[in-house]
C-alpha atoms as a PDB file:
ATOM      1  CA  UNK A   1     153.985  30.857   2.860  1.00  0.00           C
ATOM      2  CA  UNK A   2     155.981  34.020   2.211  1.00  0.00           C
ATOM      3  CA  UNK A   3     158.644  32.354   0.306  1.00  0.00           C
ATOM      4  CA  UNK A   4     155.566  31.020  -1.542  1.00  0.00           C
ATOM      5  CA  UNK A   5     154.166  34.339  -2.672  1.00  0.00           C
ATOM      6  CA  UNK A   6     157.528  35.336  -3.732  1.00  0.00           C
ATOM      7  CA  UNK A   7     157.444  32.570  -6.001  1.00  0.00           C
ATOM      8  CA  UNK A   8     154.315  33.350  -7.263  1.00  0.00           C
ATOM      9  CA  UNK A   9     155.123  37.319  -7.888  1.00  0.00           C
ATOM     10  CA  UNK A  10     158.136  36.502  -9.630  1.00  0.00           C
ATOM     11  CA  UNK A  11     156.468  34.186 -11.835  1.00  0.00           C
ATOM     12  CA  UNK A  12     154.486  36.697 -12.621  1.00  0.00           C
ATOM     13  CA  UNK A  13     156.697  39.300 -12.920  1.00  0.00           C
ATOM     14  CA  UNK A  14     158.436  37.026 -15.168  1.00  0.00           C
ATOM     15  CA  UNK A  15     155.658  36.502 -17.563  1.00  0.00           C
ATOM     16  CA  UNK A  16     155.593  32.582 -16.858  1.00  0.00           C
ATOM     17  CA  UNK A  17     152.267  32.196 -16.064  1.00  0.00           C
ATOM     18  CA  UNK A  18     152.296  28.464 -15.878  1.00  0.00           C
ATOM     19  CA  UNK A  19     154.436  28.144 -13.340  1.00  0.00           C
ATOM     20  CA  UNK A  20     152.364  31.503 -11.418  1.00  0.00           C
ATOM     21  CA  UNK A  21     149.011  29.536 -11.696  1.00  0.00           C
ATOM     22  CA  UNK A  22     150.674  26.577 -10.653  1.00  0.00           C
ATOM     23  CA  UNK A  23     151.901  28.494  -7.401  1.00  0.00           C
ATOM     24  CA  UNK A  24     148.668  30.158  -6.806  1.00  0.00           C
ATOM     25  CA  UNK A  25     146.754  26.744  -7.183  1.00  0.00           C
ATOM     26  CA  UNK A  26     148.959  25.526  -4.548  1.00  0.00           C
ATOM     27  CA  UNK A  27     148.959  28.422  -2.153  1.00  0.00           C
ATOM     28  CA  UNK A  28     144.310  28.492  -2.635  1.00  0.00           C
ATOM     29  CA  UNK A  29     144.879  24.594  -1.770  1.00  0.00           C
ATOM     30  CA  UNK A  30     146.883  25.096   1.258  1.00  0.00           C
ATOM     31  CA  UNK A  31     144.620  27.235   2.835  1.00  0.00           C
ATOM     32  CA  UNK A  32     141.324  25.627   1.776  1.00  0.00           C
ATOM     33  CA  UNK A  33     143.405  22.463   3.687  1.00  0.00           C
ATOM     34  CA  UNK A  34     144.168  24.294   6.773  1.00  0.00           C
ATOM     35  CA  UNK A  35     140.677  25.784   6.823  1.00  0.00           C
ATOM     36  CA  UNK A  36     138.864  22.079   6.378  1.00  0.00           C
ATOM     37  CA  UNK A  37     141.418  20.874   9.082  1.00  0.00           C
ATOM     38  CA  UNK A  38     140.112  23.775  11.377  1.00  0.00           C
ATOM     39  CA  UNK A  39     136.321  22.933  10.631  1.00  0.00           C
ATOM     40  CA  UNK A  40     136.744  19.353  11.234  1.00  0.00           C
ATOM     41  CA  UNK A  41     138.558  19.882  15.083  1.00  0.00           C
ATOM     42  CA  UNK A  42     135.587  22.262  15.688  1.00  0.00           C
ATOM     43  CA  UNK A  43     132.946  20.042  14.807  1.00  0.00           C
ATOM     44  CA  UNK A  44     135.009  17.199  16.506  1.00  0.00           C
ATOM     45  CA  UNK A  45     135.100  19.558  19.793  1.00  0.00           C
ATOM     46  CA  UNK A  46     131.408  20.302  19.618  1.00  0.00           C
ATOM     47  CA  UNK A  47     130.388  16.237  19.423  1.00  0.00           C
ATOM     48  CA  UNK A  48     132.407  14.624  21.429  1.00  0.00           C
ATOM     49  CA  UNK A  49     133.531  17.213  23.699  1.00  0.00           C
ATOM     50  CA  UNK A  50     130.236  19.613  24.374  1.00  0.00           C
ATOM     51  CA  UNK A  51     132.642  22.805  23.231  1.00  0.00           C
ATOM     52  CA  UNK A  52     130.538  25.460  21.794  1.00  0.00           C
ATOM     53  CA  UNK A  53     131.564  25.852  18.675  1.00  0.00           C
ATOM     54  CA  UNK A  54     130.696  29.457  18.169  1.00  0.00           C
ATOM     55  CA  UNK A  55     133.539  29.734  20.616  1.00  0.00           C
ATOM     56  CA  UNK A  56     135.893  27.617  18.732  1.00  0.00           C
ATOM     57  CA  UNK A  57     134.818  29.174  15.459  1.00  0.00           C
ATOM     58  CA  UNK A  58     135.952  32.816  16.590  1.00  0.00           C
ATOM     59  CA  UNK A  59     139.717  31.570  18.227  1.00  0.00           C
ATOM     60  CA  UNK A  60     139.989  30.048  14.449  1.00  0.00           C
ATOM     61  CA  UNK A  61     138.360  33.675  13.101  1.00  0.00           C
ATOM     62  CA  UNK A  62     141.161  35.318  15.032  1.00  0.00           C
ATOM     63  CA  UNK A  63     143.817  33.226  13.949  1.00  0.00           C
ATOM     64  CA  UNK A  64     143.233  33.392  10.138  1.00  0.00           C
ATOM     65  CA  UNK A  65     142.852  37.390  10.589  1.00  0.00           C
ATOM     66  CA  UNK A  66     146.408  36.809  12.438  1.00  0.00           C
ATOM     67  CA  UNK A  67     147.814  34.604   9.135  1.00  0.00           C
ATOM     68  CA  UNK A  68     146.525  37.322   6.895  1.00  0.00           C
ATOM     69  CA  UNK A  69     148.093  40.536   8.303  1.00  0.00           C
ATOM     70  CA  UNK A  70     151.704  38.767   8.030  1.00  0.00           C
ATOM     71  CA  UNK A  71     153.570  41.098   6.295  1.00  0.00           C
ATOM     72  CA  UNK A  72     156.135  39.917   3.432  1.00  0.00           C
ATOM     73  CA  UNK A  73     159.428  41.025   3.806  1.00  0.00           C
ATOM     74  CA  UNK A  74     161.510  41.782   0.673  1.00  0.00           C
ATOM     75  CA  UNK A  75     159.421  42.047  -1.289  1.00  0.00           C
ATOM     76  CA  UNK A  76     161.088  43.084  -4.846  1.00  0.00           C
ATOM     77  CA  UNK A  77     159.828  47.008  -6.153  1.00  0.00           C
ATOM     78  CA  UNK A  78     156.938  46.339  -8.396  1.00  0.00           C
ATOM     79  CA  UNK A  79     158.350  47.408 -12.346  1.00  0.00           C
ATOM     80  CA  UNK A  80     156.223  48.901 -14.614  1.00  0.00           C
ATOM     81  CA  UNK A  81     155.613  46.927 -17.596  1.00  0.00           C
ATOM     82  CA  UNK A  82     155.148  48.585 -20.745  1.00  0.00           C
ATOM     83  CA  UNK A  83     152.608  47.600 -23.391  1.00  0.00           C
ATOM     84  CA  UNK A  84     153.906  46.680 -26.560  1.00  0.00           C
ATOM     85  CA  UNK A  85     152.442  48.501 -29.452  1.00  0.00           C
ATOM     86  CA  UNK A  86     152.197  46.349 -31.942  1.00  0.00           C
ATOM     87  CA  UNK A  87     149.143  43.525 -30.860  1.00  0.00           C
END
């Protein structure tokens, strides 16, 4: 996921925004995937396994909050772009 969101940044950085919002597309789809995945084993757990799934629903809480304080290692100094003056 990190090489990911170095993809992304340097498409950005870049100025090639096709391939950036095809990168972000994919990264918003992999998560919305893992997330549905999650859902579906807690409902699963709760029908055919009696597991509360306001218990289940708080390990998965914990473990996105886990995915989300990753921190991205070298990671390139953000330039500063200039506007051009002539629009």
């Amino acid at each position: 996921m990190a090489e990911d969101i170095g993809n992304f940044l340097d498409n950005v950085a870049s100025k090639n925004f096709a391939n950036a919002e095809k990168e972000f597309s994919d990264m918003i789809n992999a998560r919305l995937a893992d997330r549905l995945e999650s859902h579906k084993a807690m409902i699963a757990n709760s029908v055919y396994n009696g597991v509360d799934p306001e218990e289940v629903e708080d390990d998965i809480e914990d473990d996105v909050d886990n995915v989300d304080n990753v921190e991205i290692e070298d990671q390139p100094e953000q330039e500063e772009v200039e506007a051009d003056e002539e629009l």
